[in-house]
Protein backbone atom coordinates (compact mmCIF):
# COMPACT_ATOMS: atom_id res chain seq x y z
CA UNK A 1 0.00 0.00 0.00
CA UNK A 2 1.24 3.17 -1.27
CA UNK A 3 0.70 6.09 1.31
CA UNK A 4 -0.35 8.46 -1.27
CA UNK A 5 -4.00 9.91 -2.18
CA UNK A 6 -5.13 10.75 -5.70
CA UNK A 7 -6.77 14.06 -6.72
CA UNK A 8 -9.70 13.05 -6.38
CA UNK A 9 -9.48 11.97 -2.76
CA UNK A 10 -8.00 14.71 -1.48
CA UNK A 11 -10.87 17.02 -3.49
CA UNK A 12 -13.63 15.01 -1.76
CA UNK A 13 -12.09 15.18 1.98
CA UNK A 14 -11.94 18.64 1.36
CA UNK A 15 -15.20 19.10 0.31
CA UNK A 16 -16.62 16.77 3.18
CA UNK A 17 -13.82 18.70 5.62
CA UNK A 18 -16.16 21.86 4.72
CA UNK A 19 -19.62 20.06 4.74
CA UNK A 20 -18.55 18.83 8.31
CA UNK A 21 -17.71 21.97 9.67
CA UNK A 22 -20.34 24.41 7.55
CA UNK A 23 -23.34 21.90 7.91
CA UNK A 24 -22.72 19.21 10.58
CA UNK A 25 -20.64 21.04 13.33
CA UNK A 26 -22.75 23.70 14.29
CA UNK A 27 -25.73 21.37 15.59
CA UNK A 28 -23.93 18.83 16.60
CA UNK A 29 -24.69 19.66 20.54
CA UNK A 30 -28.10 20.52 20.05
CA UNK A 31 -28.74 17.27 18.08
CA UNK A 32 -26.86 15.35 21.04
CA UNK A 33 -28.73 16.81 23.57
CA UNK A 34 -31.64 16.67 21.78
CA UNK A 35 -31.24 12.95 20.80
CA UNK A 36 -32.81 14.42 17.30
CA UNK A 37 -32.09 13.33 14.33
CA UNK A 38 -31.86 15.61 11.44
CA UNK A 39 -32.45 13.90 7.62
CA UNK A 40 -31.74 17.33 6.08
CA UNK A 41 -27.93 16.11 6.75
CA UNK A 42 -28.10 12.69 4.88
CA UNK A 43 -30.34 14.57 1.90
CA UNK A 44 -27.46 17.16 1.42
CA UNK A 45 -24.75 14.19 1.47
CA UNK A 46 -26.81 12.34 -0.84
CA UNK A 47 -26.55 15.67 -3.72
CA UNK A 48 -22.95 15.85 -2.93
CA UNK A 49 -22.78 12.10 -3.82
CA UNK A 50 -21.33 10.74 -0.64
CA UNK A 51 -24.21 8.36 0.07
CA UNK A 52 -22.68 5.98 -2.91
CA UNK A 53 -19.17 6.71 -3.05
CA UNK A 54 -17.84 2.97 -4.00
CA UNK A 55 -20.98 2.19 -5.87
CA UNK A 56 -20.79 2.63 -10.14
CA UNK A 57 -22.64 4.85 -11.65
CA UNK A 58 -25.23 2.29 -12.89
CA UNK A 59 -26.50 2.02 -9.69
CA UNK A 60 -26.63 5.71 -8.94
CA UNK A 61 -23.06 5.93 -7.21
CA UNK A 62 -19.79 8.40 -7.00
CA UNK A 63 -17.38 5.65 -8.48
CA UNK A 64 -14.73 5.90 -6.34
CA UNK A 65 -13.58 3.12 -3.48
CA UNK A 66 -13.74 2.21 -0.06
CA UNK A 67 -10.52 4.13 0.95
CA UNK A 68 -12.27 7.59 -0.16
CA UNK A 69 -15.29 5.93 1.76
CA UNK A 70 -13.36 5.91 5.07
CA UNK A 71 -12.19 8.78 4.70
CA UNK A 72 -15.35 10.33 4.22
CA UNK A 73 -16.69 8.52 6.94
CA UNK A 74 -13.81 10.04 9.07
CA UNK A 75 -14.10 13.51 8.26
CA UNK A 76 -18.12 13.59 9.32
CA UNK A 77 -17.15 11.50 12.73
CA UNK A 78 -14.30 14.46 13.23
CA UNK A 79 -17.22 16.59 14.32
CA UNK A 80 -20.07 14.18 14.84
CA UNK A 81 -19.93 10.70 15.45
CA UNK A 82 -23.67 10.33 14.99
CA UNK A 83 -23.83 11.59 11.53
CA UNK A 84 -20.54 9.40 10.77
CA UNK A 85 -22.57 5.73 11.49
CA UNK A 86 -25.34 6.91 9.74
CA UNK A 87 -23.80 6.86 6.52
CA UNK A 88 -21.65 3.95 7.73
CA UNK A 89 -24.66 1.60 8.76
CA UNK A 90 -26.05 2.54 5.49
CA UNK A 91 -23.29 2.41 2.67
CA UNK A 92 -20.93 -0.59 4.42
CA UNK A 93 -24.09 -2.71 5.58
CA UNK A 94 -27.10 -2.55 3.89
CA UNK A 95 -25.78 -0.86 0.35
CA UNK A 96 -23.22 -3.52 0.01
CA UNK A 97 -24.83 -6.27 0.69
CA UNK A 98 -27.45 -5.53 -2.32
CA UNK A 99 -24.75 -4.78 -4.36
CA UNK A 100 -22.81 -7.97 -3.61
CA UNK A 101 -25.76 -10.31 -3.36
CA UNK A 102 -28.90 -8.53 -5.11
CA UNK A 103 -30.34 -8.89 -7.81
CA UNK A 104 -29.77 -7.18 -10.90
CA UNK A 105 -33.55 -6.13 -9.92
CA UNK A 106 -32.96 -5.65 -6.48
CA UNK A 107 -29.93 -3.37 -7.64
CA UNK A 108 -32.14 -1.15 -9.74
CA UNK A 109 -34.70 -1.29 -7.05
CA UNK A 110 -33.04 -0.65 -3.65
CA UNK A 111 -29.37 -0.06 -4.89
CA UNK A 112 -30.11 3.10 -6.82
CA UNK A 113 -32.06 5.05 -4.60
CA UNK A 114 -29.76 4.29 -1.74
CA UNK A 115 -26.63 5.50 -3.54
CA UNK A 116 -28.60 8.42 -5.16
CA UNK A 117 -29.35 9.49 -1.33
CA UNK A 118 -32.32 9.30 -1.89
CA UNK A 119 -33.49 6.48 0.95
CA UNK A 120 -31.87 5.68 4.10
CA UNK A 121 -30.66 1.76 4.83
CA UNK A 122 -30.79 -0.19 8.15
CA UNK A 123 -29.68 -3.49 8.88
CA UNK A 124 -30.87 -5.76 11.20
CA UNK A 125 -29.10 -8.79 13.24
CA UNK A 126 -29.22 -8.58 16.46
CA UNK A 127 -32.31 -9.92 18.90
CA UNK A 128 -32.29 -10.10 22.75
CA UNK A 129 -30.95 -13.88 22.94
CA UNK A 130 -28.44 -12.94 19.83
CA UNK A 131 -26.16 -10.74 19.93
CA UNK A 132 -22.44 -11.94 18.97
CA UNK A 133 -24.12 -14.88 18.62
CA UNK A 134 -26.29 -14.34 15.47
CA UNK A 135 -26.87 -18.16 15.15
CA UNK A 136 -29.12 -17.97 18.23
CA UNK A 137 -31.97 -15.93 16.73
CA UNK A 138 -35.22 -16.50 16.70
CA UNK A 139 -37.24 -14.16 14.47
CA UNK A 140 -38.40 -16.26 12.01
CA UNK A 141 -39.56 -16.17 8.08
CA UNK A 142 -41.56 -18.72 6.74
CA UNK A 143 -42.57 -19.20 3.41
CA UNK A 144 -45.96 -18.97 2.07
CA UNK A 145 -47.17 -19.05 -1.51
CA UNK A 146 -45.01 -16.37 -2.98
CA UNK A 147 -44.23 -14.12 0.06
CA UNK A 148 -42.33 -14.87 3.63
CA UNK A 149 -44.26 -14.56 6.45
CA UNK A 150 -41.34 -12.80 9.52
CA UNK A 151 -42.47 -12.83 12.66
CA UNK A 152 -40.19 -11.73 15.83
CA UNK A 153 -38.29 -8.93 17.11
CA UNK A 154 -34.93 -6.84 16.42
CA UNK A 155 -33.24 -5.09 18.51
CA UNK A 156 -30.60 -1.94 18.73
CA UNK A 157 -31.00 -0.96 15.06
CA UNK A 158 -29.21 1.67 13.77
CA UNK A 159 -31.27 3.93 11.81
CA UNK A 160 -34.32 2.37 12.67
CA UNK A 161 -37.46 4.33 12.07
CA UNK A 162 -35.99 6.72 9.88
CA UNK A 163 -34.51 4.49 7.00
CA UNK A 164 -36.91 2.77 4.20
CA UNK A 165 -34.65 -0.06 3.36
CA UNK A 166 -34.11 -2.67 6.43
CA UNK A 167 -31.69 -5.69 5.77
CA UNK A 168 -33.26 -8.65 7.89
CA UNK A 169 -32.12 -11.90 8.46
CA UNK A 170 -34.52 -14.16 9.84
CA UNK A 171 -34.32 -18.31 10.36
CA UNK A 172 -36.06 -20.02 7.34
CA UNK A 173 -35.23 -23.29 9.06
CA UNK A 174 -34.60 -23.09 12.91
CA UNK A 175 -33.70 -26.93 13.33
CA UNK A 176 -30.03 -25.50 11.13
CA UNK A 177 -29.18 -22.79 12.84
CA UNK A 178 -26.47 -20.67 11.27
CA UNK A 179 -27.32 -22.65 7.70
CA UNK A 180 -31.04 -21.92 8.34
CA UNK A 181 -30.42 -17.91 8.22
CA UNK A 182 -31.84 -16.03 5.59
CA UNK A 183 -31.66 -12.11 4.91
CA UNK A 184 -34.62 -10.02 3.52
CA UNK A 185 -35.02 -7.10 1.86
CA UNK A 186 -37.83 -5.18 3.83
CA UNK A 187 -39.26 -1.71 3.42
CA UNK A 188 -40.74 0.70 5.26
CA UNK A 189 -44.47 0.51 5.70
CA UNK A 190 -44.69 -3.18 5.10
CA UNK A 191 -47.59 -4.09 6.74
CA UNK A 192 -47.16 -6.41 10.03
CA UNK A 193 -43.67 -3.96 10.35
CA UNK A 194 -43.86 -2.23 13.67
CA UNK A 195 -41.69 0.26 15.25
CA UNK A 196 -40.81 -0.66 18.98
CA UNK A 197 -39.40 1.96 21.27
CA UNK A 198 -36.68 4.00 20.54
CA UNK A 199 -33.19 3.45 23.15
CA UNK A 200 -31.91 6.08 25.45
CA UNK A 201 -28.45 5.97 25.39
CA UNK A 202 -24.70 7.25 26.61
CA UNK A 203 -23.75 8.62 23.52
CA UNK A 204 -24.25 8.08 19.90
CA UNK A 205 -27.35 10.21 20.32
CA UNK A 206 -28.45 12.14 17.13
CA UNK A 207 -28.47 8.53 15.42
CA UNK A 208 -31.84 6.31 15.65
CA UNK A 209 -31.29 3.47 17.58
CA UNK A 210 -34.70 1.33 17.20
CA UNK A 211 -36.55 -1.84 18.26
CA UNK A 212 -38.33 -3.32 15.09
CA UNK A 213 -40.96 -5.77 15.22
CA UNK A 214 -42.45 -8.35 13.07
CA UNK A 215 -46.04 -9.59 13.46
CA UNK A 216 -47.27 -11.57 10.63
CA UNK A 217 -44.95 -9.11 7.67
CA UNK A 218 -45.40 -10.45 4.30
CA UNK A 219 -42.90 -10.00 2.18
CA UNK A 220 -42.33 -10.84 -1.59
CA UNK A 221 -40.13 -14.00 -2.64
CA UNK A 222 -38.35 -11.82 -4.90
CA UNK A 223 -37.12 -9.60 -1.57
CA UNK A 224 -35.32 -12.50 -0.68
CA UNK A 225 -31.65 -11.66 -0.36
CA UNK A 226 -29.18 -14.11 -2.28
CA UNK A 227 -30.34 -17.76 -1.70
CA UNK A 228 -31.92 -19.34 0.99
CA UNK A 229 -29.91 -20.44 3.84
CA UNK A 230 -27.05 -17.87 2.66
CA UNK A 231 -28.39 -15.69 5.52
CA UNK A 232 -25.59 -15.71 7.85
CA UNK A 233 -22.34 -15.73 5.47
CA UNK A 234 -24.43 -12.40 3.91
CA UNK A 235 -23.97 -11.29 7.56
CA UNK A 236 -20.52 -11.99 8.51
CA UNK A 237 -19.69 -10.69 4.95
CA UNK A 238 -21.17 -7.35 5.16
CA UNK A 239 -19.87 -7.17 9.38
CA UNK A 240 -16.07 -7.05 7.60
CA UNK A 241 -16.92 -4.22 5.56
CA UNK A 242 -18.43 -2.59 8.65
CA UNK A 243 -15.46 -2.93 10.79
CA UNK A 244 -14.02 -0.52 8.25
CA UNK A 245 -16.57 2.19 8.92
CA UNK A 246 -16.59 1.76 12.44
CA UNK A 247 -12.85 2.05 12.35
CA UNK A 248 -13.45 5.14 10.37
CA UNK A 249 -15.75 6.70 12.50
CA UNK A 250 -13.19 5.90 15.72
CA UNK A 251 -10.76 7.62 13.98
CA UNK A 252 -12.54 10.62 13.44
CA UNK A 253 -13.65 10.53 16.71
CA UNK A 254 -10.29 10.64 18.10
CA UNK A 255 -8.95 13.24 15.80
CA UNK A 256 -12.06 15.67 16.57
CA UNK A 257 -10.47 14.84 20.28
CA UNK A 258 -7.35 15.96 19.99
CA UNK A 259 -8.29 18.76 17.70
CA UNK A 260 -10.07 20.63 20.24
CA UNK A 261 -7.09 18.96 22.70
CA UNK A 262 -4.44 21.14 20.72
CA UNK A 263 -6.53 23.75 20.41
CA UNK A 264 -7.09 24.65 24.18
CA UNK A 265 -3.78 23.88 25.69
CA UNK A 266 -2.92 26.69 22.83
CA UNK A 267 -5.18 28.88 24.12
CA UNK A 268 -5.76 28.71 27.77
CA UNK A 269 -3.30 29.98 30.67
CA UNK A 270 -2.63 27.86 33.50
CA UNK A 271 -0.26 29.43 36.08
CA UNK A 272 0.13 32.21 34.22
CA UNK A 273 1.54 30.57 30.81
CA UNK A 274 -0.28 28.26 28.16
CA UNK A 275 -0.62 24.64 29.52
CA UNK A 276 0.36 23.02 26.26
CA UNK A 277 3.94 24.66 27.56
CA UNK A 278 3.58 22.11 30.61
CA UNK A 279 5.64 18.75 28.90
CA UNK A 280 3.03 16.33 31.17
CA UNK A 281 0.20 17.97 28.16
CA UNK A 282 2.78 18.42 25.92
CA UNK A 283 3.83 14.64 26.07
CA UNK A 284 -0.04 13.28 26.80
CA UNK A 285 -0.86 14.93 23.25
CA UNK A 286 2.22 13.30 21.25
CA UNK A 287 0.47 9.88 22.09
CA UNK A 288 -2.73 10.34 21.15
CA UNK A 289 -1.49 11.52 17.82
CA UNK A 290 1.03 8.91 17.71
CA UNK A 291 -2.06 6.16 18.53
CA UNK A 292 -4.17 8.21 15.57
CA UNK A 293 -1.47 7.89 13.21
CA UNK A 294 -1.23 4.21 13.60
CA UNK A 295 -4.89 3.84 13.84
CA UNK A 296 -5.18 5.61 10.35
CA UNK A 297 -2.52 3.78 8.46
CA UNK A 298 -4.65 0.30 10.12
CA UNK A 299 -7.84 1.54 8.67
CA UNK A 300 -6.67 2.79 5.89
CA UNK A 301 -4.82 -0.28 4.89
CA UNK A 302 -7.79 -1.95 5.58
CA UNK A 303 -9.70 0.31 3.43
CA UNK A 304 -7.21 0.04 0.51
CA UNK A 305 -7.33 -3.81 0.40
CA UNK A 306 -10.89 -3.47 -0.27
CA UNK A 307 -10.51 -1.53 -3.02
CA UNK A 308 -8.47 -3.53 -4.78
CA UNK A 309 -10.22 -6.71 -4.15
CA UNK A 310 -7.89 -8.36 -1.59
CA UNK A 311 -9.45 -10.04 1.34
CA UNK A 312 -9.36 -7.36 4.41
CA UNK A 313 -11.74 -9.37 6.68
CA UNK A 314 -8.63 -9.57 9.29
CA UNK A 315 -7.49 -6.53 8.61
CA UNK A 316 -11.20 -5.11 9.55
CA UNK A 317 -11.18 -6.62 12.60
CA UNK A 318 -7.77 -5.47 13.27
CA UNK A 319 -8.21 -1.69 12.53
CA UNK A 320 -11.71 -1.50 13.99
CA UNK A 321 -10.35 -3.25 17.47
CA UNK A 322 -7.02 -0.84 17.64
CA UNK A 323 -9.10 2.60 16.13
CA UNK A 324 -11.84 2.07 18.55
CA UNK A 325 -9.14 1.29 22.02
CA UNK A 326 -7.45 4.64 20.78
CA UNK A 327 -10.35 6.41 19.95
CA UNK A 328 -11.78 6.22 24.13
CA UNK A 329 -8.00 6.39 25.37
CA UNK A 330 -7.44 9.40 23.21
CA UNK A 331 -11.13 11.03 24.66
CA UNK A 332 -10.38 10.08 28.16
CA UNK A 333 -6.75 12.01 27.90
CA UNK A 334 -9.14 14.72 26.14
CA UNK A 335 -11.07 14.83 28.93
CA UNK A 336 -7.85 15.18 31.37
CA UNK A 337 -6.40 17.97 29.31
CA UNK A 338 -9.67 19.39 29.32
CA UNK A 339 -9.90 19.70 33.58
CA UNK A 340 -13.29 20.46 34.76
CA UNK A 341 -13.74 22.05 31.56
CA UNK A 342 -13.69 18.58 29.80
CA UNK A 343 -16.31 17.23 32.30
CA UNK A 344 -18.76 19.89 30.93
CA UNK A 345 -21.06 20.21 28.02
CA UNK A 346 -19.32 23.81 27.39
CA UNK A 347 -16.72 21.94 25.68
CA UNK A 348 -16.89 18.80 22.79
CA UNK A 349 -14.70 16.35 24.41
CA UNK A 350 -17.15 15.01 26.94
CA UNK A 351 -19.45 14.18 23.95
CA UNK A 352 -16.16 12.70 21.83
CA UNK A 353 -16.12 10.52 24.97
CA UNK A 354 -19.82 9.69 25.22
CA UNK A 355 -19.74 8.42 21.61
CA UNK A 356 -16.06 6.83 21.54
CA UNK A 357 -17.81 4.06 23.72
CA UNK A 358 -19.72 2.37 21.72
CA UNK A 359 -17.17 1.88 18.69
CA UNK A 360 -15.61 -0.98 21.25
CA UNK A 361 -19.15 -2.60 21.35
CA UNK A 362 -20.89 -2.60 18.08
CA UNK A 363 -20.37 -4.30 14.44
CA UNK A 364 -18.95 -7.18 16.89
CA UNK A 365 -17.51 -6.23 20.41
CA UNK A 366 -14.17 -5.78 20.62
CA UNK A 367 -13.54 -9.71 22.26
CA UNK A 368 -15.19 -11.04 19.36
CA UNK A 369 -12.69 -9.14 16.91
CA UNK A 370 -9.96 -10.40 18.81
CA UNK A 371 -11.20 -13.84 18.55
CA UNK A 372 -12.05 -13.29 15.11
CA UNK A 373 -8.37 -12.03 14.45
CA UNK A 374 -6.73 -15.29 16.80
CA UNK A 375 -8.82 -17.54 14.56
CA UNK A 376 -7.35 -16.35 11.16
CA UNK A 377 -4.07 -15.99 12.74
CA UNK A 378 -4.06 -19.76 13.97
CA UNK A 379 -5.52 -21.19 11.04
CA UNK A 380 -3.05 -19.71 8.86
C-alpha cells in the first residue's frame, strides 16, 4: 500500500472537511442533547454524492472506493460521530450487501435510490438472545405461496425508524441454525412492520437506535436476499466491511479529540503561561497523535485492500479493534487535558467521549474481533 492519495481523494475530503464543519458542526450539541435526528444532513450528502461513493454509476453511485469511503466517513465522525454511522450503517451494511448479493432487480430497485441518497438503509441482526451470537436468533420467516411470512423482534438498530430499506435476516429453518439464516429485503411501511421503542443511550445520540418488530410481515419472494440459507455468510460478509466504517468513525472521533485537545492547551493559561507549555500535556498529546497515526494507516490499509479486491476481513477486525481502544483512550486524555472544563457540556470532548464508547461494542464487540483475528491468525 502506497501512502499516497489521488486528486480526487484529497478534493472530496476537502469538500466533506467543509460540509462537516459548515453543515454538521454547528448542531452537533443541540442534536446530542436533543437525541434528534436531522435527515436534512443525509439529503445534502446524498446531492454531494457521498451516500454511494464505491458504488458505479449504474446504480446511482460516486465511483470511487472504499478508501475515499473511510475517509469520508472520518471527516463527518471528526465533528459528529452520529452523523458518521449513519452513513456507515447505510453504505458498508445494507448498500453492500445488495450490491454484492442482489439482484440485478434488487440493484435497480433498492441499490439506486440508496446510492442516489435518496433512501436511508438499516440493517438488522441482532435480537435479545443474539447478539455476537447471530446463530441464536429467533425471528423467524416462513414461506408462504409467494411471500415470507417474519415474525419476531430486532433489537438496537441503527437507523431504525428513519430508514426505508431494512436488511433482515430471519431463520427459514430453525432446526439448522447458522445454515437456516436467511436475509430479507424489507421496506418501510410493510404491513405487520412495527416500530418498537426508541433506546436512550450514553452517547451516539443524534443517530436512531430502534426496536423493530415483526407480526405476521409479508414479504415478496423476490425480496429475498441471495439464496436461501445464505443468511448468515451475507452477515458476517457485510460485518467485515463494517469494521471498516466503524474504524473510520473511531478515527474521526479521536482526531475531533485531539483537535479541540491542541486547540485549548494553545489557548488557555494555567499558572500564568499556556498549559500546552507544561511537557506532562505536551507529552499526553504526542500519544494520542502517535495512537491516531497508527490507527489511520490500520484503517486505511484496511480500506485500501478493499478496493483492490484483496481479502481485508482480518485486517477489519484489526483496525476496527485498535481505532476504537485509541479512539476512548485518546477522549479520556481529552477529557484530562480538558480539567473540569472537559467534564462539561461547554466543551466537545465530553461528547467525543460519550460516543467513543460504543465503537468498542458494536459491528462485533471488541472480544469477538480479537477472537475473530486469533482464529485467522491460527488457522493460517
Amino acid at each position: 500500500m502506497h501512502v499516497s492519495y489521488t486528486d480526487e481523494q484529497n478534493l472530496i475530503r476537502t469538500m466533506v472537511r467543509d460540509f462537516a464543519i459548515n453543515e454538521v458542526e454547528p448542531t452537533a450539541a443541540q442534536r446530542d442533547e436533543e437525541e434528534r435526528f436531522d435527515r436534512n444532513l443525509f439529503d445534502k450528502m446524498g446531492k454531494l454524492g457521498l451516500t454511494g461513493i464505491p458504488w458505479p454509476t449504474a446504480y446511482g453511485g460516486l465511483a470511487s472506493d472504499f478508501l475515499t469511503y473511510a475517509m469520508v466517513i472520518e471527516e463527518l465522525s471528526r465533528v459528529c460521530g452520529s452523523t458518521g454511522v449513519m452513513l456507515s450503517v447505510h453504505t458498508s451494511l445494507v448498500s453492500w450487501a445488495i450490491y454484492k448479493y442482489g439482484t440485478e432487480e434488487q440493484k435497480q430497485k433498492f441499490l439506486r435510490p440508496l446510492a442516489e441518497g435518496k433512501k436511508l438503509g438499516a440493517y438488522s441482526l441482532t435480537e435479545s438472545g443474539s447478539g455476537s451470537d447471530a446463530g441464536a436468533m429467533r425471528t423467524t420467516a416462513i414461506k408462504d405461496g409467494d411471500r415470507y411470512v417474519l415474525n419476531g423482534s430486532k433489537l438496537f438498530v441503527t437507523n431504525g425508524g428513519e430508514a426505508e430499506v431494512y436488511i433482515i435476516f430471519a431463520m427459514t429453518d430453525l432446526q439448522q441454525r447458522q445454515k437456516g439464516c436467511s436475509a430479507f429485503i424489507v421496506e418501510k411501511g410493510a404491513a405487520g412492520f412495527i416500530f418498537g421503542s426508541k433506546e436512550k443511550k450514553l452517547g451516539i445520540r443524534s443517530s436512531p437506535t430502534m426496536e423493530l418488530r415483526f407480526e405476521n410481515c409479508r414479504v415478496p419472494v423476490e425480496n429475498l436476499l441471495g439464496p436461501e440459507g445464505d443468511g448468515f455468510r451475507i452477515a458476517m460478509k457485510s460485518l467485515d466491511g463494517g469494521r471498516i466504517g466503524i474504524a473510520a468513525q473511531a478515527l474521526g472521533i479521536a482526531q475531533g479529540a485531539l483537535d479541540a485537545s491542541i486547540a485549548y492547551a494553545k489557548e488557555r493559561n494555567q499558572l500564568g503561561k499556556p498549559i500546552g507549555g507544561q511537557q506532562t500535556i505536551a507529552f499526553r498529546i504526542a500519544d494520542m497523535a502517535t495512537h491516531i497515526e497508527a490507527a489511520r494507516l490500520l484503517t486505511y490499509q484496511a480500506a485500501w485492500r478493499e478496493s483492490k479486491g484483496l481479502t481485508y476481513g482480518k485486517q477489519a477486525a484489526i483496525a476496527k479493534l485498535f481505532a476504537s481502544d485509541t479512539a476512548v483512550q485518546v477522549c479520556i486524555e481529552a477529557v484530562q487535558i480538558f480539567g473540569d472544563d472537559g467534564y462539561t457540556k461547554d466543551f466537545p470532548v465530553e461528547r467525543f467521549l460519550r460516543d467513543a464508547k460504543v465503537t468498542q461494542i458494536y459491528e462485533g464487540t471488541n472480544e469477538i474481533q480479537r477472537i475473530v483475528i486469533s482464529r485467522m491468525l491460527l488457522a493460517d
